[in-house]
C-alpha atoms as a PDB file:
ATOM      1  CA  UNK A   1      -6.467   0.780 -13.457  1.00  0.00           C
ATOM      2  CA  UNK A   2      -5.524   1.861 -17.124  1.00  0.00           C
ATOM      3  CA  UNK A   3      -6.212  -0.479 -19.850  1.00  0.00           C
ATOM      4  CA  UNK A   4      -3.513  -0.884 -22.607  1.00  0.00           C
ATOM      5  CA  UNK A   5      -4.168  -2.728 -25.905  1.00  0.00           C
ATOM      6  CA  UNK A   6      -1.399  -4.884 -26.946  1.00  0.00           C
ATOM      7  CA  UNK A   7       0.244  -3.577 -30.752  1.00  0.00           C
ATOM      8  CA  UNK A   8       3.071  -5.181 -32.896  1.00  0.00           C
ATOM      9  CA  UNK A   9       6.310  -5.734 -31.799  1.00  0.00           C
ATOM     10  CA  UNK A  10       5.115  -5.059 -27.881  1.00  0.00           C
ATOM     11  CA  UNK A  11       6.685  -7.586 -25.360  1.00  0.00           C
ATOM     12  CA  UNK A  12       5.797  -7.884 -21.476  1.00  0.00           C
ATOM     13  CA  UNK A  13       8.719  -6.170 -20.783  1.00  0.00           C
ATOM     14  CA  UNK A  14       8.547  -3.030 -23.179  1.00  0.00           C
ATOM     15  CA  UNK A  15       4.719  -2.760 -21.301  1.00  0.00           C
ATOM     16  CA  UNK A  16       6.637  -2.689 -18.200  1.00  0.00           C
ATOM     17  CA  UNK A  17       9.033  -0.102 -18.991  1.00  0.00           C
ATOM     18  CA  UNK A  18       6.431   1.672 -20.960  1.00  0.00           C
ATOM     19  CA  UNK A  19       4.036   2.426 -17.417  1.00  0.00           C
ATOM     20  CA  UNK A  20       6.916   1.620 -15.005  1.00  0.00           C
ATOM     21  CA  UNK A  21       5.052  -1.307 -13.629  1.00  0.00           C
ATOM     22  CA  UNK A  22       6.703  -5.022 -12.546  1.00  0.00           C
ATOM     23  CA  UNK A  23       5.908  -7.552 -15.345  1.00  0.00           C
ATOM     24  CA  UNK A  24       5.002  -9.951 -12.491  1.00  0.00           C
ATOM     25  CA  UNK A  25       2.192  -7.155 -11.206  1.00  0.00           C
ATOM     26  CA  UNK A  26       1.295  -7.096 -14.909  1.00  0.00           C
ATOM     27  CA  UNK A  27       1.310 -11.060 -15.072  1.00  0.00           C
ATOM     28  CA  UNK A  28      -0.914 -11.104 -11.831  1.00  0.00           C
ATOM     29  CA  UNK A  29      -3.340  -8.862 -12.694  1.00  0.00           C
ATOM     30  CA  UNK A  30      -3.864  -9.934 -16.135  1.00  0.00           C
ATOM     31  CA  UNK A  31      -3.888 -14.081 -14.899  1.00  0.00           C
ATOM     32  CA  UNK A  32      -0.656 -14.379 -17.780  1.00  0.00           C
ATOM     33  CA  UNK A  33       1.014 -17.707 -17.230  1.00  0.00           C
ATOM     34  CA  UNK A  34       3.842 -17.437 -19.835  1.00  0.00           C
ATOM     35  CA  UNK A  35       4.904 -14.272 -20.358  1.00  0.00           C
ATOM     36  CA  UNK A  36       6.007 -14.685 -24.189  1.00  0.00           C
ATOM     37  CA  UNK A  37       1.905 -15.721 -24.986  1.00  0.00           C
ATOM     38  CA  UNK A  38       0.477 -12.282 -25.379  1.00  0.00           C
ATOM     39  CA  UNK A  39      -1.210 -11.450 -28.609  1.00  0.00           C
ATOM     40  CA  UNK A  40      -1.972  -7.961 -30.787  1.00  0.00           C
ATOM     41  CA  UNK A  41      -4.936  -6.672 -29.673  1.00  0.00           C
ATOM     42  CA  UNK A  42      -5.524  -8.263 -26.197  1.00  0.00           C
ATOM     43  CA  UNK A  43      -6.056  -5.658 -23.538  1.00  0.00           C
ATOM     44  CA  UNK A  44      -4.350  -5.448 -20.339  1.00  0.00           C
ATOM     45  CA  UNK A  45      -5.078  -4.134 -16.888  1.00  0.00           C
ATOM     46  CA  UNK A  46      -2.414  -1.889 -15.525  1.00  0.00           C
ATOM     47  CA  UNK A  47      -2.098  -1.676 -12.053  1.00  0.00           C
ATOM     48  CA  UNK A  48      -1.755   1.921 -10.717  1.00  0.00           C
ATOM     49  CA  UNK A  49       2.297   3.415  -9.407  1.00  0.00           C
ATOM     50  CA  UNK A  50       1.212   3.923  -5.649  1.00  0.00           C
ATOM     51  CA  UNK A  51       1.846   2.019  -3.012  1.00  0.00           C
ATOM     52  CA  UNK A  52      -0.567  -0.453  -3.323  1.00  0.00           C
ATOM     53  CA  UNK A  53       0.104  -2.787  -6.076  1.00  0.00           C
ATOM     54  CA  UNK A  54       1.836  -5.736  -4.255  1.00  0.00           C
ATOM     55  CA  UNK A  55       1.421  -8.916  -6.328  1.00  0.00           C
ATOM     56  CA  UNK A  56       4.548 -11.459  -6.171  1.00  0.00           C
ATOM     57  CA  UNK A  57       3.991 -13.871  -4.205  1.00  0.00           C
ATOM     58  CA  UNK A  58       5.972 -14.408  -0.450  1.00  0.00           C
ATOM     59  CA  UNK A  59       9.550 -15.431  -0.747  1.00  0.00           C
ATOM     60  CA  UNK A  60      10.515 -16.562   2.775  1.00  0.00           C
ATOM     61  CA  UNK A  61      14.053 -15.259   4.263  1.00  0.00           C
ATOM     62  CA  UNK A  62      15.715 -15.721   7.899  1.00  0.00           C
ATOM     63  CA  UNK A  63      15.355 -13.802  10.344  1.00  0.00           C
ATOM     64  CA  UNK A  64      17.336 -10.199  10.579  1.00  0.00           C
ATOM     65  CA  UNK A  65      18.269  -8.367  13.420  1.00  0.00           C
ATOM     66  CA  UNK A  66      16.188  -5.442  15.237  1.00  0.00           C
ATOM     67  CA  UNK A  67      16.225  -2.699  17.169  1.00  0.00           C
ATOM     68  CA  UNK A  68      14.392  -1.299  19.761  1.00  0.00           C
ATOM     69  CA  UNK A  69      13.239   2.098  19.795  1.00  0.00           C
ATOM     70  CA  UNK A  70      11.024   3.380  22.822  1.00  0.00           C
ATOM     71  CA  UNK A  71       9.557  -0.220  22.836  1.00  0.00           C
ATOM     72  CA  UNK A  72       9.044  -0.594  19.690  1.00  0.00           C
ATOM     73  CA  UNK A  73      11.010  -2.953  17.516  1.00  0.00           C
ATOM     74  CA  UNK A  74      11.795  -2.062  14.061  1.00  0.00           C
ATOM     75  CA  UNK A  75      13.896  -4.169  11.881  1.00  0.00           C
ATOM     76  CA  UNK A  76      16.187  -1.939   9.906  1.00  0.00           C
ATOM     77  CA  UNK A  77      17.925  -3.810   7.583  1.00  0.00           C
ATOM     78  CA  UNK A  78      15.170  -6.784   6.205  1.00  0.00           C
ATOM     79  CA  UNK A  79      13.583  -4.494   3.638  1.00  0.00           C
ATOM     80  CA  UNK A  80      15.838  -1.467   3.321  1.00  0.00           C
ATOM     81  CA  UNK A  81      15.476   0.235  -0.110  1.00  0.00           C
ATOM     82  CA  UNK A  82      18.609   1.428  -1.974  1.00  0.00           C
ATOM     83  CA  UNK A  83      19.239   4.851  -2.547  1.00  0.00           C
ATOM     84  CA  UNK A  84      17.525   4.792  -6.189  1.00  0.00           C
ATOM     85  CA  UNK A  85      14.212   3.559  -4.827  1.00  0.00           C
ATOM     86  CA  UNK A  86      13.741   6.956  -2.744  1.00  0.00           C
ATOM     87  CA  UNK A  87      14.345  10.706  -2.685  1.00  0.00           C
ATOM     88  CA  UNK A  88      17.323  11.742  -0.015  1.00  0.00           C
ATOM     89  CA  UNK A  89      16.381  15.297   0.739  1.00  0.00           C
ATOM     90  CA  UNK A  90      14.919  15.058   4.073  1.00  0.00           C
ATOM     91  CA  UNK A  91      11.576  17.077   4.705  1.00  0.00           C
ATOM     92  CA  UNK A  92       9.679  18.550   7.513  1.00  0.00           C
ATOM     93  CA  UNK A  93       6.858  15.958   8.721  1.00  0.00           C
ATOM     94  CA  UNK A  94       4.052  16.666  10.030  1.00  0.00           C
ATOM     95  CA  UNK A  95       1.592  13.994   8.427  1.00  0.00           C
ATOM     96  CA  UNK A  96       1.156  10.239   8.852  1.00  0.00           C
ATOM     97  CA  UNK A  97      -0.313   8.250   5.988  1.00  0.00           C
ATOM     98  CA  UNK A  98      -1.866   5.119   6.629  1.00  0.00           C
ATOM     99  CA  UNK A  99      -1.943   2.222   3.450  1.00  0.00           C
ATOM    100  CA  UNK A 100      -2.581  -1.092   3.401  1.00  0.00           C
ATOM    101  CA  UNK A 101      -0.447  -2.821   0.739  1.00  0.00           C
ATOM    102  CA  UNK A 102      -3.654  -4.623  -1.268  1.00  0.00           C
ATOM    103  CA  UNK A 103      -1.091  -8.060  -1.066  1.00  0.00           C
ATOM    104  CA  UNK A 104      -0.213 -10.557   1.751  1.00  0.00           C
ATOM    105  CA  UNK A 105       2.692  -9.639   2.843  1.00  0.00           C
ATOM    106  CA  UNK A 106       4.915  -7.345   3.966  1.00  0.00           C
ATOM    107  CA  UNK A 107       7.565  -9.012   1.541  1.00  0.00           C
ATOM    108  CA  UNK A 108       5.392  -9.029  -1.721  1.00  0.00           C
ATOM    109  CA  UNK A 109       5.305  -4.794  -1.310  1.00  0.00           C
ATOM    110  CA  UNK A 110       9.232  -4.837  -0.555  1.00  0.00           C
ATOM    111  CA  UNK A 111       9.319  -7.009  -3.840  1.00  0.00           C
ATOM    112  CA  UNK A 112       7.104  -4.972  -5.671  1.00  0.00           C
ATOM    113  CA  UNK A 113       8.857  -1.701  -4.968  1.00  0.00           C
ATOM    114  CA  UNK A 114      12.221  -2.871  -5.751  1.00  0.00           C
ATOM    115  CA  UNK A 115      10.962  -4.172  -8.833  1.00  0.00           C
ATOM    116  CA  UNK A 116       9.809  -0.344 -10.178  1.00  0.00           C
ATOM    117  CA  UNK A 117      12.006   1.959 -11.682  1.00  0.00           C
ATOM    118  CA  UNK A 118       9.897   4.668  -9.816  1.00  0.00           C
ATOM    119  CA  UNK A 119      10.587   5.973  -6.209  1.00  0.00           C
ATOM    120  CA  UNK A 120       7.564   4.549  -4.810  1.00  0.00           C
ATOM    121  CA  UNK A 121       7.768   3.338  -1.111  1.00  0.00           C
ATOM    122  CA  UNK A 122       6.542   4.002   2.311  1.00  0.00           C
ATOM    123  CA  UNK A 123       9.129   4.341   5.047  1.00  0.00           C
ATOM    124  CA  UNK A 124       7.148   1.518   7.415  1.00  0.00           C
ATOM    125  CA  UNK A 125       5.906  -1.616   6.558  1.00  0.00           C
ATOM    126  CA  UNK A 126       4.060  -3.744   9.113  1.00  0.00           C
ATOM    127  CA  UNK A 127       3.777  -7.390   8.135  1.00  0.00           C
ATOM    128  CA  UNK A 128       0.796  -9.624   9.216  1.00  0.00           C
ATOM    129  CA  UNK A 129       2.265 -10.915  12.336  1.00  0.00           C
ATOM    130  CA  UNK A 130       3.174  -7.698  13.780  1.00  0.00           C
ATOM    131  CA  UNK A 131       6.596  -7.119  12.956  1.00  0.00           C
ATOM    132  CA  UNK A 132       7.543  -3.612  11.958  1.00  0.00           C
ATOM    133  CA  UNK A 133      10.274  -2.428   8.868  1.00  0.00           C
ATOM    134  CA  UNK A 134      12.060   0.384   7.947  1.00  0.00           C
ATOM    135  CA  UNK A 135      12.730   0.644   4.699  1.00  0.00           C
ATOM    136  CA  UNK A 136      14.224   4.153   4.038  1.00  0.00           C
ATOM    137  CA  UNK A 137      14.912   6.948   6.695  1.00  0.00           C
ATOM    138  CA  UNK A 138      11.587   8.687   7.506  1.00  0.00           C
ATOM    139  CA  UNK A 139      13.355  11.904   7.369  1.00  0.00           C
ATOM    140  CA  UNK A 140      13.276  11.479   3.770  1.00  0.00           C
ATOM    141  CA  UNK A 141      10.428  11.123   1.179  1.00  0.00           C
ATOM    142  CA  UNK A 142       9.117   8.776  -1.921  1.00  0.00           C
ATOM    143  CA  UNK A 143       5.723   8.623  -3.648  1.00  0.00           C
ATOM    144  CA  UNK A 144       3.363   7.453  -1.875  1.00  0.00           C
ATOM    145  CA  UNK A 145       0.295   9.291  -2.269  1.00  0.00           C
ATOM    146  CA  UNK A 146      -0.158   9.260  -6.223  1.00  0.00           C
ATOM    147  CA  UNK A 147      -2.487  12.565  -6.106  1.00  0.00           C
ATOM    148  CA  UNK A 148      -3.588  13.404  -9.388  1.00  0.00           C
ATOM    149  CA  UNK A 149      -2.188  16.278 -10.970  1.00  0.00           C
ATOM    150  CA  UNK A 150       0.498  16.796  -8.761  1.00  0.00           C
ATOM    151  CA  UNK A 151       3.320  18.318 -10.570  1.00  0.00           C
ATOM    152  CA  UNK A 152       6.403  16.357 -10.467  1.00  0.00           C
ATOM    153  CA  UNK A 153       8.327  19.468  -8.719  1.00  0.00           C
ATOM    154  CA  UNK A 154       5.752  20.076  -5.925  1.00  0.00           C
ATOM    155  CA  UNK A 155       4.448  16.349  -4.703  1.00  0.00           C
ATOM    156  CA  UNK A 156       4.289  18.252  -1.332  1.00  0.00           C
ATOM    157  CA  UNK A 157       2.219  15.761   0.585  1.00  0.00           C
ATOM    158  CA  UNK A 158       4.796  13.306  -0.226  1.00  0.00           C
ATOM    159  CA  UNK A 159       7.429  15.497   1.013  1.00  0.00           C
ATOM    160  CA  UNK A 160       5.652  16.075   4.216  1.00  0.00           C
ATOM    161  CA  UNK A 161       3.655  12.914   5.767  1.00  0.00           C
ATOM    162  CA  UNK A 162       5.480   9.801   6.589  1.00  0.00           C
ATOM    163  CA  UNK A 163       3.879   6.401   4.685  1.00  0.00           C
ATOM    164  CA  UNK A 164       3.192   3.267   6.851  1.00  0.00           C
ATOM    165  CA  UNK A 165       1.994   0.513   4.738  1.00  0.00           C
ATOM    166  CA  UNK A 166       0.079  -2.485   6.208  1.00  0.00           C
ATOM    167  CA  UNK A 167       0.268  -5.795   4.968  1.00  0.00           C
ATOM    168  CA  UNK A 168      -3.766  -6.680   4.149  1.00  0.00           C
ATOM    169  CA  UNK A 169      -5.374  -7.699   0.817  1.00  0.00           C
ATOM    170  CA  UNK A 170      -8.249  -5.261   0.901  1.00  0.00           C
ATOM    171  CA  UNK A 171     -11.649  -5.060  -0.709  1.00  0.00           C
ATOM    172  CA  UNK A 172     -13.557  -8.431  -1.375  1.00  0.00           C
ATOM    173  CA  UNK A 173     -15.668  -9.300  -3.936  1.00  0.00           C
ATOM    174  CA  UNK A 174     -18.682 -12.100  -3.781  1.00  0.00           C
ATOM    175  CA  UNK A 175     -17.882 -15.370  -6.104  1.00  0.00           C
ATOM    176  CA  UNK A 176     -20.895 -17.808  -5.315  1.00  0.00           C
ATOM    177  CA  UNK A 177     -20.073 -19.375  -1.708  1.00  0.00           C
ATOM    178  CA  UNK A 178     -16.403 -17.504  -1.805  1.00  0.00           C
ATOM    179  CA  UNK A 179     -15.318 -13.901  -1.000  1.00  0.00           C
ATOM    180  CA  UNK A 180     -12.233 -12.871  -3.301  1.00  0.00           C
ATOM    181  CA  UNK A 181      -9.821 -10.235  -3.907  1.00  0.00           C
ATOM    182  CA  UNK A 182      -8.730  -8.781  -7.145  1.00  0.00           C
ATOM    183  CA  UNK A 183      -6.046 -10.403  -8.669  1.00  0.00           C
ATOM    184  CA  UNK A 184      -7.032 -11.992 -11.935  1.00  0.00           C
ATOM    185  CA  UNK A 185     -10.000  -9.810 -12.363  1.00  0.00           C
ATOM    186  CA  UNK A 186     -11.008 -10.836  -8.688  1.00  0.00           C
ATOM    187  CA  UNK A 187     -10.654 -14.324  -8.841  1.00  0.00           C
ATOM    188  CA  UNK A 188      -8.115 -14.868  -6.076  1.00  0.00           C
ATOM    189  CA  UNK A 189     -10.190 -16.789  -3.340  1.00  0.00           C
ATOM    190  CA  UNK A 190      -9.055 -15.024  -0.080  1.00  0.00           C
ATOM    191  CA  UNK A 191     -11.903 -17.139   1.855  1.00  0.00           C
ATOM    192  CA  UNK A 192     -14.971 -19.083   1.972  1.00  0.00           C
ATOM    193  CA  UNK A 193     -18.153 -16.652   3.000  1.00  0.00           C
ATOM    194  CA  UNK A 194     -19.207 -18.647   6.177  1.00  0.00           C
ATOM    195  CA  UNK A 195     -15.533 -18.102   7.571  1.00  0.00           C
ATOM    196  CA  UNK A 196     -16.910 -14.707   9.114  1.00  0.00           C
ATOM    197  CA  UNK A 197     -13.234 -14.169  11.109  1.00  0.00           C
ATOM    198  CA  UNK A 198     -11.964 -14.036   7.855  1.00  0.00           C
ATOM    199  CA  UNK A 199     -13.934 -10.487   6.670  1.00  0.00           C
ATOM    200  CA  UNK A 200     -15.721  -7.578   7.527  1.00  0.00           C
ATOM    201  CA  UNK A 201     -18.906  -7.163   5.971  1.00  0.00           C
ATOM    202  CA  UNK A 202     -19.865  -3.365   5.143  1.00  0.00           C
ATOM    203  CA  UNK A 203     -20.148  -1.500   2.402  1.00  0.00           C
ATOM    204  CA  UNK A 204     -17.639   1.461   1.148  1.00  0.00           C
ATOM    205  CA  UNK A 205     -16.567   2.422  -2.030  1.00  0.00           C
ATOM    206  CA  UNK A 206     -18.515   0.229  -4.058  1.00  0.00           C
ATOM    207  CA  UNK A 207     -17.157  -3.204  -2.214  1.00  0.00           C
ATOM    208  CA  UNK A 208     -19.334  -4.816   0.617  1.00  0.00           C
ATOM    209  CA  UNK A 209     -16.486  -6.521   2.125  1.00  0.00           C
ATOM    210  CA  UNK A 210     -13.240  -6.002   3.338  1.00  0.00           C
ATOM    211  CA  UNK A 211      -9.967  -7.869   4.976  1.00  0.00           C
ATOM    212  CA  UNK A 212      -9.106  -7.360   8.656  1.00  0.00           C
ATOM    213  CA  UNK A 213      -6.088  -6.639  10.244  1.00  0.00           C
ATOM    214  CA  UNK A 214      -4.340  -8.709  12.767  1.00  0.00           C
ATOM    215  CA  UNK A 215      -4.715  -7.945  16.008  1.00  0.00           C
ATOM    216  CA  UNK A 216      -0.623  -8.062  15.748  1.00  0.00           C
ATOM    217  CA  UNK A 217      -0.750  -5.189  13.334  1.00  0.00           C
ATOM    218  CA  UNK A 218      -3.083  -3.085  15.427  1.00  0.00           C
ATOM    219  CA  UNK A 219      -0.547  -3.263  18.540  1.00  0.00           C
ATOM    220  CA  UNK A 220       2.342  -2.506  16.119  1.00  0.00           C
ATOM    221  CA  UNK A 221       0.676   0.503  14.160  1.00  0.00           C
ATOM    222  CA  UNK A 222      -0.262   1.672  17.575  1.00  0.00           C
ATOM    223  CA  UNK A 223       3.153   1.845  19.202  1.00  0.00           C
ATOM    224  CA  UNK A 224       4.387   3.478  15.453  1.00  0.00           C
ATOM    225  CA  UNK A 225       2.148   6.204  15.196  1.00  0.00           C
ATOM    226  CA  UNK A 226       2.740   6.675  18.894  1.00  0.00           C
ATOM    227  CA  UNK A 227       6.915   6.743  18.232  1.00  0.00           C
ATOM    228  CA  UNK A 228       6.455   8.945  14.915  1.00  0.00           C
ATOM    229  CA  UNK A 229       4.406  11.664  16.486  1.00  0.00           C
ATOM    230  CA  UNK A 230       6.755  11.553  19.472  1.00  0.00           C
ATOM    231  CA  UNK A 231      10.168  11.765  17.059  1.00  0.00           C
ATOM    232  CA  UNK A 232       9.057  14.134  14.653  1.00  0.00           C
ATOM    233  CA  UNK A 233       6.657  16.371  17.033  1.00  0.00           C
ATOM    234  CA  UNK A 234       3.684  15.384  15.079  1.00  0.00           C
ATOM    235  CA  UNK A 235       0.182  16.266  16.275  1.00  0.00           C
ATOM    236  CA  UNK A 236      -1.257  12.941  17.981  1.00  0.00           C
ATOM    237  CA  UNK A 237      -4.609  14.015  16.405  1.00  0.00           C
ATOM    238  CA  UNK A 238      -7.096  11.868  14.533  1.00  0.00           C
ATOM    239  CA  UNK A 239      -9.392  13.372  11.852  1.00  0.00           C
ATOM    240  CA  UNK A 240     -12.863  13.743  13.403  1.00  0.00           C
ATOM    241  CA  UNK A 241     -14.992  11.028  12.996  1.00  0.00           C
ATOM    242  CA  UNK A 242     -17.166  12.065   9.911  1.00  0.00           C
ATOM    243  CA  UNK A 243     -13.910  12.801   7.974  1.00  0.00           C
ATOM    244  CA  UNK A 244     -11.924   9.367   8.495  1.00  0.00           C
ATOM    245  CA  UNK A 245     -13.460   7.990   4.795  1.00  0.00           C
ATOM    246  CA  UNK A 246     -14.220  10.945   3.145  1.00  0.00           C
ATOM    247  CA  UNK A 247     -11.987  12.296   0.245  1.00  0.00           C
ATOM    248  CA  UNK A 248     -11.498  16.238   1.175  1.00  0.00           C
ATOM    249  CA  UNK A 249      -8.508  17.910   0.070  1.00  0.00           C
ATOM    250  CA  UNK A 250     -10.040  21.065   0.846  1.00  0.00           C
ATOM    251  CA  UNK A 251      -9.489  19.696   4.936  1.00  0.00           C
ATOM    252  CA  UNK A 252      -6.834  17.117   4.634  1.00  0.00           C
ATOM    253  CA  UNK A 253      -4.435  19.617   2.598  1.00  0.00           C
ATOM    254  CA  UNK A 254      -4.163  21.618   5.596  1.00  0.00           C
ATOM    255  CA  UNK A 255      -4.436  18.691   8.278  1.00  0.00           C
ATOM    256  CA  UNK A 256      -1.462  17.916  10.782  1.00  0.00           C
ATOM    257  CA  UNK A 257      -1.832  14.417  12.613  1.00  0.00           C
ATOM    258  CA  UNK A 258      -2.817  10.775  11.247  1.00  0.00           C
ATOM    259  CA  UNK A 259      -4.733  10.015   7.718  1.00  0.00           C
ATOM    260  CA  UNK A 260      -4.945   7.651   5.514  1.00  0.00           C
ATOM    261  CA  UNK A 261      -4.889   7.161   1.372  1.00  0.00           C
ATOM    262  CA  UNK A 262      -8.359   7.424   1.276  1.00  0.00           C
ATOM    263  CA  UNK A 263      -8.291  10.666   2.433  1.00  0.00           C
ATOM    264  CA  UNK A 264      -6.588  11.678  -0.450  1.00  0.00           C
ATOM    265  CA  UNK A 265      -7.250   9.759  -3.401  1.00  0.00           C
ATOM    266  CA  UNK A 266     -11.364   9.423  -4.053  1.00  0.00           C
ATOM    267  CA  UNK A 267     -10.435   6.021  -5.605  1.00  0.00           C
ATOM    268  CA  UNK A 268      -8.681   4.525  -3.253  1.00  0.00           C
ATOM    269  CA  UNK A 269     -10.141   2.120  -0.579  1.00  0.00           C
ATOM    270  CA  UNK A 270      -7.483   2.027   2.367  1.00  0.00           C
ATOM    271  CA  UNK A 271      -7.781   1.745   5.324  1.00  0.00           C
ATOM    272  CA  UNK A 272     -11.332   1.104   4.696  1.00  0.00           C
ATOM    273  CA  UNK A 273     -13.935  -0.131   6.836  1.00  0.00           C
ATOM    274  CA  UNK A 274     -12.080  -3.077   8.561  1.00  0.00           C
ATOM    275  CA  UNK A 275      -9.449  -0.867  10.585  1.00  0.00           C
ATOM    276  CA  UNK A 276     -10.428   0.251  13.866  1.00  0.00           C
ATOM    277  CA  UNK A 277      -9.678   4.258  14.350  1.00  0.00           C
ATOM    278  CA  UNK A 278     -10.266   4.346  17.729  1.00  0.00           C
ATOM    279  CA  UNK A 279      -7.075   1.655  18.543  1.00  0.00           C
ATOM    280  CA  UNK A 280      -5.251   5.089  17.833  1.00  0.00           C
END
C-alpha cells in the first residue's frame, strides 16, 4: 500500500479523488470512525486500484433473476457495472485470471468498484455461497491486473484474459489466540485459532495463514472456467505445477489457459495456498 501524509486544507474526500480510492476503503483501512477527524501530519494507508480492495461492509438486496448457461447459472443483472466502470472495445481472450476479492462478499467488491472513478472490475464475481455474477460483458475489458509499468495505451493482459473474482478475505495474520485479516492494520478478527475449518495453515508470501473457499465456490469456479474456455475457445490448460505461485512474466506473458494474480503481480497473494488447483 502507499502511505500518504495528511497536509493543510486535505479532506477525506480530496485523498480520495487524489489516488482514486473509495473514502470508505480509506476509512477501513486506516480504522477512521468520523471522517471529518483527520489531522496534518497523520499518515494514511492507501489501498492499491486492483481488484482487490473490497472494504464496505455487506448491504443485503433481494433476490434477482438468472440465467442458465450450459448449466451454469449466472445472474446478469445483480451487479452489472455501467458503461463508465469498464472499457467497451471487445478483445480477443485467451487468458483467465483468477482473484479473490480480499473482502466478504461478493457485494462489498460490486460496492467497491462502483465507488472508483477508475475502470477497475472483473467480469465474474462468485459470492461465498456459490452464486455466480456478471458484471460487464466478458467480451470486453477493465483493469484488473494492475501490472506495474504498464503503459496506459498497451494494458494488454487486461485486454486479453477474462477476471473472475472470488469472494474470500485472504491472508491471516496471528493476534494472540485469534487469526485476523488486514483491515485496520490487521485487526479484523476473521476467527479464533482453534477453529481449524476456519483457515489453512501454510506459509506463502510472508503470511502463514490463509482463508478457504467454500466448497460452493469451488463447484461454481469449476463450471465457469469450464463455460469460458468452451465460449471463447480458450485452452483448458493449467500452469504446471511448479509455476501456479510463482511470479514469471517471462512464462505467463506468453501463457494461454487459467492463472491467477499472483502470477503476475510479485506482491500479490491470490489465490494463494488455500485454493485447490487440481478442482480445475
Amino acid at each position: 500500500m502507499t502511505t500518504y501524509t495528511i497536509q493543510a486544507g486535505d479532506t477525506l474526500s480530496r485523498v480520495s479523488k487524489r489516488f482514486g480510492i473509495p473514502v470508505p476503503s480509506i476509512m477501513t483501512v486506516n480504522g477512521i470512525v468520523d471522517p471529518n477527524k483527520i489531522r496534518v501530519g497523520q499518515k494514511l494507508q492507501i489501498p492499491e486500484a486492483t481488484t482487490d480492495m473490497t472494504l464496505l461492509p455487506p448491504v443485503p438486496a433481494p433476490p434477482a433473476p438468472v440465467t442458465a448457461s450450459s448449466g451454469l447459472v449466472i445472474d446478469r443483472k445483480r451487479f452489472a457495472l455501467p458503461e463508465s466502470q469498464f472499457f467497451s472495445k471487445e478483445f480477443p481472450k485467451d487468458l483467465i485470471v483468477l482473484h479473490f476479492t480480499a473482502g466478504q462478499t461478493a457485494r462489498s467488491a460490486f460496492d467497491s468498484w462502483i465507488n472508483s472513478p477508475l475502470e477497475v472490475a472483473t467480469a465474474y464475481l462468485v459470492d461465498v455461497d456459490g452464486k455466480v455474477y456478471e458484471t460487464f460483458n466478458p467480451k470486453c475489458w477493465a483493469y484488473h491486473l494492475g501490472i506495474t509499468g504498464a503503459p496506459a495505451a498497451n494494458h494488454k493482459h487486461d485486454k486479453r484474459s477474462i477476471g473472475i473474482e472470488i469472494a474470500n478475505v485472504g491472508p491471516l495474520k496471528e493476534s494472540g489466540a485469534n487469526l485476523n485479516w488486514w483491515p485496520r492494520d490487521w485487526g479484523a478478527k476473521w476467527c479464533v485459532k482453534t477453529e481449524t475449518s476456519k483457515y489453512v495453515a501454510k506459509t506463502y508470501r510472508g503470511f502463514d495463514f490463509y482463508a478457504p473457499f467454500a466448497e460452493e465456490q469451488m463447484v461454481s469456479v469449476e463450471q465457469l472456467v469450464r463455460h469460458l474456455c468452451e465460449t471463447f475457445s480458450i485452452p483448458h490448460v493449467l500452469p504446471p505445477a511448479a509455476k501456479r505461485t510463482e511470479f514469471d512474466m517471462a512464462f505467463f506473458g506468453s501463457f494461454s489457459g487459467v492463472a491467477s494474480h499472483q502470477n503476475f503481480r510479485k506482491d500479490k497473494y491470490d489465490m494463494g495456498p488455500a485454493f485447490d488447483w487440481s478442482r480445475l
